[in-house]
C-alpha atoms as a PDB file:
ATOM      1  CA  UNK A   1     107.440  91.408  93.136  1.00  0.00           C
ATOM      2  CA  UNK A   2     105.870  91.516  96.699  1.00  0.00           C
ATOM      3  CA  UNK A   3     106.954  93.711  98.956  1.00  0.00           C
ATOM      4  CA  UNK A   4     106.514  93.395 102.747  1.00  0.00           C
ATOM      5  CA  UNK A   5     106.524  96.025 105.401  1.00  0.00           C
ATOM      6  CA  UNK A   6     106.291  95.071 109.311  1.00  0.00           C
ATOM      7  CA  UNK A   7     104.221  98.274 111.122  1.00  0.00           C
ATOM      8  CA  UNK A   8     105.295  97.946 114.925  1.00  0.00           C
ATOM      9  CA  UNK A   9     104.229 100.447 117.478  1.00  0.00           C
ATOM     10  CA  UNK A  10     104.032 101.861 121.133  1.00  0.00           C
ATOM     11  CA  UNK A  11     107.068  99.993 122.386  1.00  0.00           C
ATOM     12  CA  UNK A  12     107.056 102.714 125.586  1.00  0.00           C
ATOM     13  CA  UNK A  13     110.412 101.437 126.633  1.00  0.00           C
ATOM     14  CA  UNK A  14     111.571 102.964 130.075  1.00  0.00           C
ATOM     15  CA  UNK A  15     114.531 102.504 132.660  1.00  0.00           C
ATOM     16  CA  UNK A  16     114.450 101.344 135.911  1.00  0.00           C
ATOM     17  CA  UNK A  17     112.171  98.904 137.771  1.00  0.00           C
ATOM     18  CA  UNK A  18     109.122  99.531 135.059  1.00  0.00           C
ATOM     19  CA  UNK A  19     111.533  99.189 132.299  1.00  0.00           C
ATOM     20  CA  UNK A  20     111.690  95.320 132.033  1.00  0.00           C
ATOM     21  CA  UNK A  21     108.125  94.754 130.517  1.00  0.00           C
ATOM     22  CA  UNK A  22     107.531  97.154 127.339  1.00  0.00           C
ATOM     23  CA  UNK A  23     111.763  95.942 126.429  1.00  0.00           C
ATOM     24  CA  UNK A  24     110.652  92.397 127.072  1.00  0.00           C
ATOM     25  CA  UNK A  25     107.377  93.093 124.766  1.00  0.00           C
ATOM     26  CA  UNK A  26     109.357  95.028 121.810  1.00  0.00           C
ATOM     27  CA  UNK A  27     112.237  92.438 121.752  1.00  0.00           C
ATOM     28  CA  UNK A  28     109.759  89.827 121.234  1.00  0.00           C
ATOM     29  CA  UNK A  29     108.213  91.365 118.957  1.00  0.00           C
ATOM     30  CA  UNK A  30     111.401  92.050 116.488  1.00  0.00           C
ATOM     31  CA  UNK A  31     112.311  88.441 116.940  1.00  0.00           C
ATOM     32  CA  UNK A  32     108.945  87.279 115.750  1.00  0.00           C
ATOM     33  CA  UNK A  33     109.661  89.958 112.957  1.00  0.00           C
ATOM     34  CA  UNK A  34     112.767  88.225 112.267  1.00  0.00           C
ATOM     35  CA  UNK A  35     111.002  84.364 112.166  1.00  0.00           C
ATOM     36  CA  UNK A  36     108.739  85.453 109.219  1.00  0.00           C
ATOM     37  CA  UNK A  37     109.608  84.320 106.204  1.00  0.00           C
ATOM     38  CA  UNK A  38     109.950  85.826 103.725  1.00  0.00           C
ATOM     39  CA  UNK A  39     111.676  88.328 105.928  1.00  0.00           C
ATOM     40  CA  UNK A  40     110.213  92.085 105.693  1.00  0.00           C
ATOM     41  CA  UNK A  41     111.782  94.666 103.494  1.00  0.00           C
ATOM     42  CA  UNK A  42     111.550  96.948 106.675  1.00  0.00           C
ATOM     43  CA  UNK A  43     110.149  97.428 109.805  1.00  0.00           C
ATOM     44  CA  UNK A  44     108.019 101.105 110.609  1.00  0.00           C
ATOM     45  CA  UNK A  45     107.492 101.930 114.405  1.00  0.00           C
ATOM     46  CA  UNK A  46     104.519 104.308 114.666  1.00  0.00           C
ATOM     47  CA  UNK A  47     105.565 106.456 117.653  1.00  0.00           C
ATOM     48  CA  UNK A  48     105.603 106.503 121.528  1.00  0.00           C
ATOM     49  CA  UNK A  49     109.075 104.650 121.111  1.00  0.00           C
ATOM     50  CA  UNK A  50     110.015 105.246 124.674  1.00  0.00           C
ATOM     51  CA  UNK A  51     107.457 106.571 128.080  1.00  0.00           C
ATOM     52  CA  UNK A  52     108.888 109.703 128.759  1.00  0.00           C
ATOM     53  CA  UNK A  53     111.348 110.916 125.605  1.00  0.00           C
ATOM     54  CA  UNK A  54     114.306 110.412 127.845  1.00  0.00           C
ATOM     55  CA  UNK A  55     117.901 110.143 126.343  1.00  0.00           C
ATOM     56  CA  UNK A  56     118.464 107.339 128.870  1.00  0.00           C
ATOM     57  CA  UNK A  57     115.114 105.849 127.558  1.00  0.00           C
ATOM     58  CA  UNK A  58     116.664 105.959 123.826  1.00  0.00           C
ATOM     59  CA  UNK A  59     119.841 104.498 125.108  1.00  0.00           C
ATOM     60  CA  UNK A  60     117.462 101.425 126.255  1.00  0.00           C
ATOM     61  CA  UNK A  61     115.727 101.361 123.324  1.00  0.00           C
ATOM     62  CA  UNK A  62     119.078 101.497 121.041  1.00  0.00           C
ATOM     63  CA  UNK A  63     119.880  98.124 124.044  1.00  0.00           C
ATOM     64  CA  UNK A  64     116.814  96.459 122.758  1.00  0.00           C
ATOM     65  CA  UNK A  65     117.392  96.904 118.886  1.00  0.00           C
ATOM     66  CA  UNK A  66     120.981  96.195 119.558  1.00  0.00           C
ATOM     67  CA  UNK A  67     122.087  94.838 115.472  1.00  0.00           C
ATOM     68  CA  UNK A  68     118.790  93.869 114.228  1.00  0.00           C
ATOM     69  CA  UNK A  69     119.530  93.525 110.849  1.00  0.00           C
ATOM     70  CA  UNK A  70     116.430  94.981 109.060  1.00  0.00           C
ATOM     71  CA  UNK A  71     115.523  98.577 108.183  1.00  0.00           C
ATOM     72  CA  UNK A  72     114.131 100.386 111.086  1.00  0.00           C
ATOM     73  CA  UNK A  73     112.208 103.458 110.056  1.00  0.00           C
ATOM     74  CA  UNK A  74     111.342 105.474 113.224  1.00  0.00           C
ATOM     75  CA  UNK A  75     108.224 108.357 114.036  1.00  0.00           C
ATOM     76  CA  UNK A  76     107.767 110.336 116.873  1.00  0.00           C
ATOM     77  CA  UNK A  77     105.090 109.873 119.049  1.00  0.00           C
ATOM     78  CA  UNK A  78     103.380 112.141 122.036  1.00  0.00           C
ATOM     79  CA  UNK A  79     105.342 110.474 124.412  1.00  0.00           C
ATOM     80  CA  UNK A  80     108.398 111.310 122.656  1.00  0.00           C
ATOM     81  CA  UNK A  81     111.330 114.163 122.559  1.00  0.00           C
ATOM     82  CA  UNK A  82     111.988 114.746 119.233  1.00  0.00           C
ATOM     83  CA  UNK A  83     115.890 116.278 120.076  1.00  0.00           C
ATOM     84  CA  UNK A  84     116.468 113.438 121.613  1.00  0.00           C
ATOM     85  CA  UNK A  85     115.571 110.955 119.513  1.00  0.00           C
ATOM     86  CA  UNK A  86     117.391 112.417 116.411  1.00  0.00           C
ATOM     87  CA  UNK A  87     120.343 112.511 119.350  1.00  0.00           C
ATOM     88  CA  UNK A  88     120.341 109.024 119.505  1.00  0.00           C
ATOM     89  CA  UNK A  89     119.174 107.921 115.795  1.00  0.00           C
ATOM     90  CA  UNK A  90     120.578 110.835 113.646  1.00  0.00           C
ATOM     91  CA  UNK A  91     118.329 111.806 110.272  1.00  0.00           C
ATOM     92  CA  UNK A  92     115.449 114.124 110.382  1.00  0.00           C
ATOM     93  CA  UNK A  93     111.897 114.041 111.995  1.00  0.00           C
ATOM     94  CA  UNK A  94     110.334 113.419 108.997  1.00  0.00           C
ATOM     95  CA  UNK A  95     111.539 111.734 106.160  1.00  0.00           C
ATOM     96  CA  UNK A  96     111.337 109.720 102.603  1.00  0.00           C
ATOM     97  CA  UNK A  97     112.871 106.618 102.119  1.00  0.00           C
ATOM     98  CA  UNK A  98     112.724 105.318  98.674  1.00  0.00           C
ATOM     99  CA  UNK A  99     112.823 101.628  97.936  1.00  0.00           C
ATOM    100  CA  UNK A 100     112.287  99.786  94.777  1.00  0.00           C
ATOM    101  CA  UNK A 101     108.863  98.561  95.009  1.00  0.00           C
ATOM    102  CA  UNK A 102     107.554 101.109  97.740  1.00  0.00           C
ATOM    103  CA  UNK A 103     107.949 104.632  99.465  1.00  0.00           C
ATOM    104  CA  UNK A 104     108.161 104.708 102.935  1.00  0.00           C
ATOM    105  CA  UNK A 105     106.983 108.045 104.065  1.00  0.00           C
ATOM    106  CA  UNK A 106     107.268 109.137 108.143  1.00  0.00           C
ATOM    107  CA  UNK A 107     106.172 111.638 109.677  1.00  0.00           C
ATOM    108  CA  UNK A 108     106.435 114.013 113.059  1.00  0.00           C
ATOM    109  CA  UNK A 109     103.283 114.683 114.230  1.00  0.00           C
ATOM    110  CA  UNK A 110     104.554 115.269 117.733  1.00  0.00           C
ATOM    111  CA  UNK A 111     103.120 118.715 119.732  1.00  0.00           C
ATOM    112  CA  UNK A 112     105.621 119.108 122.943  1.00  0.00           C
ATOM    113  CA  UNK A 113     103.265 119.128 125.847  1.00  0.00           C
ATOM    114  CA  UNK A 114     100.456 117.816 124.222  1.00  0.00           C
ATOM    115  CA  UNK A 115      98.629 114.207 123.804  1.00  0.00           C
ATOM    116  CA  UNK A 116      97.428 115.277 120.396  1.00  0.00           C
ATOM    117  CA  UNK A 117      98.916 115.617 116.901  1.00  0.00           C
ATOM    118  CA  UNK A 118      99.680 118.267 114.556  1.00  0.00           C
ATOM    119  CA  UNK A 119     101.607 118.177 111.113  1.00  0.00           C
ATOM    120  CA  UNK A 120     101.623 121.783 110.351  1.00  0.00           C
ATOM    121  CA  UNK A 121     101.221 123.733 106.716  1.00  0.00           C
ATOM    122  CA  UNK A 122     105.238 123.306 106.089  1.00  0.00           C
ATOM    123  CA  UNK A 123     105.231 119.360 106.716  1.00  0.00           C
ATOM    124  CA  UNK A 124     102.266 118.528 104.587  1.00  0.00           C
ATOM    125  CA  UNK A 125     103.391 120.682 101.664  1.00  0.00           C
ATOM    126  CA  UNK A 126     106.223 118.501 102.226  1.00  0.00           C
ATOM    127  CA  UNK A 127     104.136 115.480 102.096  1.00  0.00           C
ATOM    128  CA  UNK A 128     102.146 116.428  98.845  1.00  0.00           C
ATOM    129  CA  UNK A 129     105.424 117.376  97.128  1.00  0.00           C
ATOM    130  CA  UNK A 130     106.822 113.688  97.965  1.00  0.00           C
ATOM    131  CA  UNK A 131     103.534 111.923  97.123  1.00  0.00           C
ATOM    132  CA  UNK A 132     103.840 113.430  93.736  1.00  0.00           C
ATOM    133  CA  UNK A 133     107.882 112.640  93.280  1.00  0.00           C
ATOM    134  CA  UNK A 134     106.851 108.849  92.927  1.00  0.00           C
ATOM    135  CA  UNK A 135     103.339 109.111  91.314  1.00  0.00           C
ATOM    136  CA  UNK A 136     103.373 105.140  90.033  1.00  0.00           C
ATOM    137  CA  UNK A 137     104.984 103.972  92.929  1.00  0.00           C
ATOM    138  CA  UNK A 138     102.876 102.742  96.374  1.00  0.00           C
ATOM    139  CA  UNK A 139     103.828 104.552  99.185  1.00  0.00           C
ATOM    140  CA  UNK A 140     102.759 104.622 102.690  1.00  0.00           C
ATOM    141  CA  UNK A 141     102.634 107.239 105.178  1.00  0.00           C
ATOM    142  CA  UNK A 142     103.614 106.096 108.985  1.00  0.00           C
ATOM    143  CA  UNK A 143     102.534 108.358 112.000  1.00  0.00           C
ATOM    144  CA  UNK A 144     101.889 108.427 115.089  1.00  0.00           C
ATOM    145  CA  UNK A 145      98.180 110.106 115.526  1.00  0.00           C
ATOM    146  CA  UNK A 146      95.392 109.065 113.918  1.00  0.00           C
ATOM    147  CA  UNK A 147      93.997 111.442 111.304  1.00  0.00           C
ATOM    148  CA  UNK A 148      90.384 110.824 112.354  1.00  0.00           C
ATOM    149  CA  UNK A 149      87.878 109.705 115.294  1.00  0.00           C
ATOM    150  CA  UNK A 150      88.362 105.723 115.645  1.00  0.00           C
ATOM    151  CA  UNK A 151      84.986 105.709 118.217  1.00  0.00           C
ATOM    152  CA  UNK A 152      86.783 105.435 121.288  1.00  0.00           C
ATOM    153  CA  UNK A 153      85.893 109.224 122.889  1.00  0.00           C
ATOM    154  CA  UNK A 154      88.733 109.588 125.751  1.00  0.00           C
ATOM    155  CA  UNK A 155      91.765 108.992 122.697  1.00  0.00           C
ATOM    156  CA  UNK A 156      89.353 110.362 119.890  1.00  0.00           C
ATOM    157  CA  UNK A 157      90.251 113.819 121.874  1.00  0.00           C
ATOM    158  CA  UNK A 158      93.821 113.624 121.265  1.00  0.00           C
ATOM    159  CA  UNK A 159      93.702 112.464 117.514  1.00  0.00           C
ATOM    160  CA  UNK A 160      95.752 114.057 114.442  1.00  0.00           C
ATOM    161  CA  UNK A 161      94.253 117.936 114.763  1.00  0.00           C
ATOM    162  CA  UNK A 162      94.884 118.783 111.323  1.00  0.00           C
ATOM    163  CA  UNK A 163      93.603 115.290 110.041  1.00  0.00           C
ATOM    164  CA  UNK A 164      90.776 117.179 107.749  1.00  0.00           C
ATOM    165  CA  UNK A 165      94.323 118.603 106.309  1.00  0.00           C
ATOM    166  CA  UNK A 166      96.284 115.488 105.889  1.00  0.00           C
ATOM    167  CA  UNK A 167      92.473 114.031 103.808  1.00  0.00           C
ATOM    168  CA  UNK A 168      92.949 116.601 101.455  1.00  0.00           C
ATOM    169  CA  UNK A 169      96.620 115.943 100.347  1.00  0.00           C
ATOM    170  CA  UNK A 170      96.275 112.159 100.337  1.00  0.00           C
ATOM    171  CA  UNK A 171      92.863 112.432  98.264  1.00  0.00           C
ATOM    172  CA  UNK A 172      94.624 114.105  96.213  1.00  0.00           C
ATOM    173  CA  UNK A 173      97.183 111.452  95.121  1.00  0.00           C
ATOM    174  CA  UNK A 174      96.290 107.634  94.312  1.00  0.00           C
ATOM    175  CA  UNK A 175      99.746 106.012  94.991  1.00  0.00           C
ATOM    176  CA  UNK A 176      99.106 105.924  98.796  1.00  0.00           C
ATOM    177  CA  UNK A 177      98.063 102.243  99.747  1.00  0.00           C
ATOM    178  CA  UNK A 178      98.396 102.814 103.528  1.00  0.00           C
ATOM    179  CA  UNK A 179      98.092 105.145 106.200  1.00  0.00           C
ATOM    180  CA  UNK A 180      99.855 103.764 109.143  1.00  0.00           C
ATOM    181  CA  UNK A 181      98.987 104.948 112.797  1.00  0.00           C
ATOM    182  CA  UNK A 182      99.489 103.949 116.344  1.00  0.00           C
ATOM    183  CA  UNK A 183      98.313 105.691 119.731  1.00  0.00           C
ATOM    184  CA  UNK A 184      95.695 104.252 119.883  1.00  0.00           C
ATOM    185  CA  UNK A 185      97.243 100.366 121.591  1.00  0.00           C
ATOM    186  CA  UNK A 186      94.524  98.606 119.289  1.00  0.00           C
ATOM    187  CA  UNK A 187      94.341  97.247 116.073  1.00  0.00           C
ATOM    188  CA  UNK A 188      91.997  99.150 114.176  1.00  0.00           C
ATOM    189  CA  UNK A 189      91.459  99.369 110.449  1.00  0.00           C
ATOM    190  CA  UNK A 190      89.303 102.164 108.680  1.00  0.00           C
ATOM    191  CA  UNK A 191      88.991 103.875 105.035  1.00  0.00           C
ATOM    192  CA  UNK A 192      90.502 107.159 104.629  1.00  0.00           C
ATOM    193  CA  UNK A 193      90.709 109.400 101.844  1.00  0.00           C
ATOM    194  CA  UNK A 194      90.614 106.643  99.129  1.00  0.00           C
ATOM    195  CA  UNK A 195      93.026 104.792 101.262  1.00  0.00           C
ATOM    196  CA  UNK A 196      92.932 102.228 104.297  1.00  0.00           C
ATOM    197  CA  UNK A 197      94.314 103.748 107.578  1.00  0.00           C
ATOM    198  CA  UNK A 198      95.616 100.957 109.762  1.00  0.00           C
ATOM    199  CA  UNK A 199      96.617 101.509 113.692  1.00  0.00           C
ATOM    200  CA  UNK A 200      98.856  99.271 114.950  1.00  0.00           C
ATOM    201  CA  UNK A 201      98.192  97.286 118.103  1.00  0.00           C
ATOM    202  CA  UNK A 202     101.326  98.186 121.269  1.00  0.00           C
ATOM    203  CA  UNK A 203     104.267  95.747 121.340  1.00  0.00           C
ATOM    204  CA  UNK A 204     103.475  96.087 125.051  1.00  0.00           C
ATOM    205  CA  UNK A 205      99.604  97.013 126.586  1.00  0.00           C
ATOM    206  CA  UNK A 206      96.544  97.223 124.809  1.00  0.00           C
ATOM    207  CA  UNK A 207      94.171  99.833 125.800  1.00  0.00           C
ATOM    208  CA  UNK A 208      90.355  98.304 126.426  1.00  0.00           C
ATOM    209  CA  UNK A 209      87.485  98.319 123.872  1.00  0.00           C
ATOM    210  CA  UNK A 210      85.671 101.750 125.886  1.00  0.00           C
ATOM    211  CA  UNK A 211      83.322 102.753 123.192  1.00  0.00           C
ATOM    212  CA  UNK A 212      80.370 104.732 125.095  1.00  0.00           C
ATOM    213  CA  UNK A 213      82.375 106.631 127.161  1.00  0.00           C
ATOM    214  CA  UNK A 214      84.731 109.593 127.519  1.00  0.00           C
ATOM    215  CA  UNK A 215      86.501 108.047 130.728  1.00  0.00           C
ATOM    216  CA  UNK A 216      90.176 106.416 129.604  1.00  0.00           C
ATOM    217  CA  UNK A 217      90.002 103.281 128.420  1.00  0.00           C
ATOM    218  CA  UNK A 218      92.159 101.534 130.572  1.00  0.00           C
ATOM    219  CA  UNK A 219      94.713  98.528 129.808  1.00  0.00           C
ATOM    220  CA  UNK A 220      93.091  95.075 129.455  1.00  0.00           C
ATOM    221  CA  UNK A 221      95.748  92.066 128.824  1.00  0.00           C
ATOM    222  CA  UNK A 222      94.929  91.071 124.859  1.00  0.00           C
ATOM    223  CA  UNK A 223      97.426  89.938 122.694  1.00  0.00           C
ATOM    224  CA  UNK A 224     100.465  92.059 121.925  1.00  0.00           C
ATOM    225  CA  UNK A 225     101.393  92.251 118.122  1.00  0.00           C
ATOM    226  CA  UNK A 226     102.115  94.411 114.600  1.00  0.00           C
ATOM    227  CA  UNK A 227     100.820  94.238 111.613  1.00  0.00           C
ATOM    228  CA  UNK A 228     102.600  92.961 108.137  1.00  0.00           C
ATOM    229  CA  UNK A 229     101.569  94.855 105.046  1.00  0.00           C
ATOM    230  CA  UNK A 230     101.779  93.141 101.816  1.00  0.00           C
ATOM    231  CA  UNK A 231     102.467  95.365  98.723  1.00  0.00           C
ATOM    232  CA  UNK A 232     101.582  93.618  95.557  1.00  0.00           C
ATOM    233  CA  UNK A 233     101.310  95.730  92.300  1.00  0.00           C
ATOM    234  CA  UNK A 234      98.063  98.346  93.216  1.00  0.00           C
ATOM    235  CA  UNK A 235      97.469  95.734  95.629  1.00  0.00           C
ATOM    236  CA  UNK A 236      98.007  96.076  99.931  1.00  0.00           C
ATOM    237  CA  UNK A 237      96.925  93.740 102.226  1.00  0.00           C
ATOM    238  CA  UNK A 238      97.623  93.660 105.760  1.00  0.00           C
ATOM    239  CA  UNK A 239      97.865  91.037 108.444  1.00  0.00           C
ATOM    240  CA  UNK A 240      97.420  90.913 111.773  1.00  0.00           C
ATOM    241  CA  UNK A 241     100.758  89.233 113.717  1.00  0.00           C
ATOM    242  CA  UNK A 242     100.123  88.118 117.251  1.00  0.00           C
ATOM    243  CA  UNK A 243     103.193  88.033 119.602  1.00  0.00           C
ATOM    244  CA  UNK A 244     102.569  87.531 122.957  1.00  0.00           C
ATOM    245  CA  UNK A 245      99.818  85.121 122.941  1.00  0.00           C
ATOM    246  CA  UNK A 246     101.010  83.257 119.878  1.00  0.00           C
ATOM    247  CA  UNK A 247     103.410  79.945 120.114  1.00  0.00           C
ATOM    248  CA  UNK A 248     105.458  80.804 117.221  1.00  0.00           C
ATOM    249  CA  UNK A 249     109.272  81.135 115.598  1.00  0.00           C
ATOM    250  CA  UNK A 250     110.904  83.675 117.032  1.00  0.00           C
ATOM    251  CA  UNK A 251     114.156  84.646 115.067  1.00  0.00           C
ATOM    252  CA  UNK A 252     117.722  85.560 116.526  1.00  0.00           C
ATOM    253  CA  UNK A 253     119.543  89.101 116.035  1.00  0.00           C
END
């Protein structure tokens, strides 16, 4: 049996006059999500849900999901409050959720103040003890950060810090069959600890291609989009869904 996982991320949704664009770009997203057929299993957000971690700005983004009818498996992202978005969603900031075919596996790698990431010793003993609950099952890990340098300087500087950490668990387990980031507005595919870390291009800017420099990379106008990982047996392959420049289905909810 196939299982299929949609990996959306960097919605940024705001209020007020800003606030029409990154809704507009996440809404069409979900209702591409919901054209797709077969329809995913779930759908995994990799952080930055909203621009400034308001509760107003989770009250739009609870607008924008409204009764979509799918799983929606939620991480916290720099831009993020983490209070506040267990306010509005209830569970915990990182969880497990077991399904037949697949683990979903989320974590908070959210610092308060900070553009980078950290896990922390208590989190990834967590993460090794839930890797090893499921050992012949394929799970994958969603977070925000990237646990390594992706070559773009200005955002390599505010990558996972403990991502040398998060290696070692993950090497040490061979059920993971992806490590799913965001941050980074790109889509960006590298191996990682015997795995494949994917990053998630921004349901509304993508940030520009700045390779030899440490200046930020700016926002360039490519496509927006998500990524649709297919879980076969030992098997995971992962597509690349474009949204905004794509004249496709889109699906009601």
């Amino acid at each position: 049996m196939t299982s299929f996982i949609a990996q959306l991320s960097d919605s940024h949704l705001t209020t007020g006059p800003l606030g029409g664009g990154p809704a507009a770009g996440l809404q069409l997203a979900l209702a591409r999500v919901m054209a797709l057929d077969p329809r995913p299993d779930c759908v995994v957000v990799t952080g930055d849900l909203t621009d400034h971690g308001l509760e107003e700005e989770y009250a739009a983004l609870q607008e924008v999901i409204g009764d979509f009818p799918l799983p929606l498996h939620l991480t916290t992202g720099n831009h993020d409050d983490r209070d506040a978005m267990v306010k509005a969603f209830g569970g915990d900031p990182y969880y497990c959720v077991d399904y037949p075919g697949f683990t979903i596996v989320a974590l908070d790698s959210l610092i308060p103040g900070s553009p980078a990431g950290r896990l922390g010793g208590e989190q990834l003993a967590w993460l090794d003890r839930t890797l090893a609950a499921r050992p012949g099952v394929p799970a994958l890990i969603g977070l925000h950060h990237p646990p390594m340098a992706v070559g773009i300087p200005f955002l390599d500087g505010m990558r996972l810090l403990d991502g040398e950490e998060l290696r070692d668990v993950v090497a040490g387990h061979d059920n993971v069959a992806r490590i799913m980031a965001g941050h980074v507005h790109r889509p960006i595919t590298a191996a990682f600890a015997g795995t494949v870390m994917t990053v998630a291009p921004s349901t509304w800017r993508q940030s520009g291609l700045l390779l030899g420099s440490d200046a930020p990379p700016g926002y360039v106008a490519e496509p927006t989009g998500f990524l649709l990982h297919l879980v076969d047996g030992p098997d995971c392959i992962t597509h690349t869904v474009q949204v905004s420049h794509a004249a496709a289905l889109l699906g009601a909810y």
